[in-house]
C-alpha atoms as a PDB file:
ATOM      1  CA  UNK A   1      -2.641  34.892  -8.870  1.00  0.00           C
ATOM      2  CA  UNK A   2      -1.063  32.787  -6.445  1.00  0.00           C
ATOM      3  CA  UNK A   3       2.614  32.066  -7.574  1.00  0.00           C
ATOM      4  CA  UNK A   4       4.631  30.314  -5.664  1.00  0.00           C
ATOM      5  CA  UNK A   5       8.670  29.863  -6.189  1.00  0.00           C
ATOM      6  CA  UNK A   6       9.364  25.612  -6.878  1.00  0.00           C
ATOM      7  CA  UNK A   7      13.052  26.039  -7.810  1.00  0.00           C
ATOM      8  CA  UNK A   8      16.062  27.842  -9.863  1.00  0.00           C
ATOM      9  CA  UNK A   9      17.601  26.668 -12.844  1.00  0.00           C
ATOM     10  CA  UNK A  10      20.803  27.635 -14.821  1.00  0.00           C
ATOM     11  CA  UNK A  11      20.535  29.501 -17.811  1.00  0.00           C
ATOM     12  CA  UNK A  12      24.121  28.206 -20.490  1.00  0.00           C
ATOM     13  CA  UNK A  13      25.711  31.534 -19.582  1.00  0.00           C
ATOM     14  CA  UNK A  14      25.800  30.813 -15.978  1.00  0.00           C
ATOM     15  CA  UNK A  15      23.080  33.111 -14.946  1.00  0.00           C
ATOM     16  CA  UNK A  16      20.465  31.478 -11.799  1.00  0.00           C
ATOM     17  CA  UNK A  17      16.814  32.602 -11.951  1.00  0.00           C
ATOM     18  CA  UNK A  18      13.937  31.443  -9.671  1.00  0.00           C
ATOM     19  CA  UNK A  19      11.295  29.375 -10.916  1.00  0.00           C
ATOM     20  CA  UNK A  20       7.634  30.471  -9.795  1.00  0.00           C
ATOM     21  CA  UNK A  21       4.679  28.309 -10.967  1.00  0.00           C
ATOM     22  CA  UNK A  22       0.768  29.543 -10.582  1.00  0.00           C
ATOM     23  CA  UNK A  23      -1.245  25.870  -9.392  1.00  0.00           C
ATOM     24  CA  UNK A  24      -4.601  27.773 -10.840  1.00  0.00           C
ATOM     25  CA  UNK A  25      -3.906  29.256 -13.851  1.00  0.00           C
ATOM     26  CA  UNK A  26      -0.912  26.891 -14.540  1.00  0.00           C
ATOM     27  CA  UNK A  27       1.543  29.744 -15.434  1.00  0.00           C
ATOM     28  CA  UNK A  28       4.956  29.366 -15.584  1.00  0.00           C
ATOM     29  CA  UNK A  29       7.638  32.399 -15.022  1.00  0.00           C
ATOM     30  CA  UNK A  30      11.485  31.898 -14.760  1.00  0.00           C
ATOM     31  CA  UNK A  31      12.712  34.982 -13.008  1.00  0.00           C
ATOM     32  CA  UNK A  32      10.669  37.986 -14.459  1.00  0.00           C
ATOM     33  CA  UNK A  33       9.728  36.401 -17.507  1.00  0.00           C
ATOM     34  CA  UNK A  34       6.832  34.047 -18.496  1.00  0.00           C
ATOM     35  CA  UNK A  35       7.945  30.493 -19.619  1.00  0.00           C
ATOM     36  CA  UNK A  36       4.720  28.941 -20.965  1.00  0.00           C
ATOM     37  CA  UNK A  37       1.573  26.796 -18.842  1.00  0.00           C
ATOM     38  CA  UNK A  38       1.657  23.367 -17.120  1.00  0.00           C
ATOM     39  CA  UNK A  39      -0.358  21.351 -15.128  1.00  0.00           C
ATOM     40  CA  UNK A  40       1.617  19.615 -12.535  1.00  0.00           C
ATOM     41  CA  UNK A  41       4.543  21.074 -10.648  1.00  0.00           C
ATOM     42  CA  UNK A  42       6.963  18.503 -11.985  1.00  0.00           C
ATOM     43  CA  UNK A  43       5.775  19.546 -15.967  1.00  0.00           C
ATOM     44  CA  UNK A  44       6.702  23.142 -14.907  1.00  0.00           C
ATOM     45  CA  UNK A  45       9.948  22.364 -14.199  1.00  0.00           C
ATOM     46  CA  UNK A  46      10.563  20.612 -16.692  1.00  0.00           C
ATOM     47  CA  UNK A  47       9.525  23.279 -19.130  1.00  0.00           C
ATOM     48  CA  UNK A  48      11.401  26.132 -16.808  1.00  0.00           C
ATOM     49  CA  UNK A  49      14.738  24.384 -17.175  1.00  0.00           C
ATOM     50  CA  UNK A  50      13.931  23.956 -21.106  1.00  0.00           C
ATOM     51  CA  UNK A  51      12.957  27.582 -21.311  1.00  0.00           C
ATOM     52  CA  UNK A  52      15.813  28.697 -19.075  1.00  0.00           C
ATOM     53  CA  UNK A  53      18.403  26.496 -21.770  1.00  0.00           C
ATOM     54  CA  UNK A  54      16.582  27.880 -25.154  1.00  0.00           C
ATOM     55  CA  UNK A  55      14.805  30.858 -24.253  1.00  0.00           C
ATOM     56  CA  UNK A  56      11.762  29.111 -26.066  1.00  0.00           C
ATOM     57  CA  UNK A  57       8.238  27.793 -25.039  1.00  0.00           C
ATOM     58  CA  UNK A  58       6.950  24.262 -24.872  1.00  0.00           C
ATOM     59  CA  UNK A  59       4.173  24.819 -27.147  1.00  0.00           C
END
């Protein structure tokens, strides 16, 4: 697994956690936790920042 870190975003409470997005298997994990799949980089954070705001998954 090749994770690489493509940003931080903001959770409501003020908390800051790194985004890191695997380009193969399309994971998505904001800090320690996993935040659901995407293809593109852009999708990711997209769904990081969502995750990050709701603590839910894209499905």
């Amino acid at each position: 697994m090749a994770q690489e870190k493509i940003g931080e975003v903001q959770t409501p409470s003020g908390s800051t956690y790194y985004i890191f997005w695997d380009q193969t298997s399309g994971d998505i994990h904001v800090g320690s936790e996993y935040a659901g799949n995407a293809l593109s980089q852009s999708e990711a954070m997209r769904q990081a920042n969502y995750y990050a705001t709701t603590t839910q998954i894209i499905k």
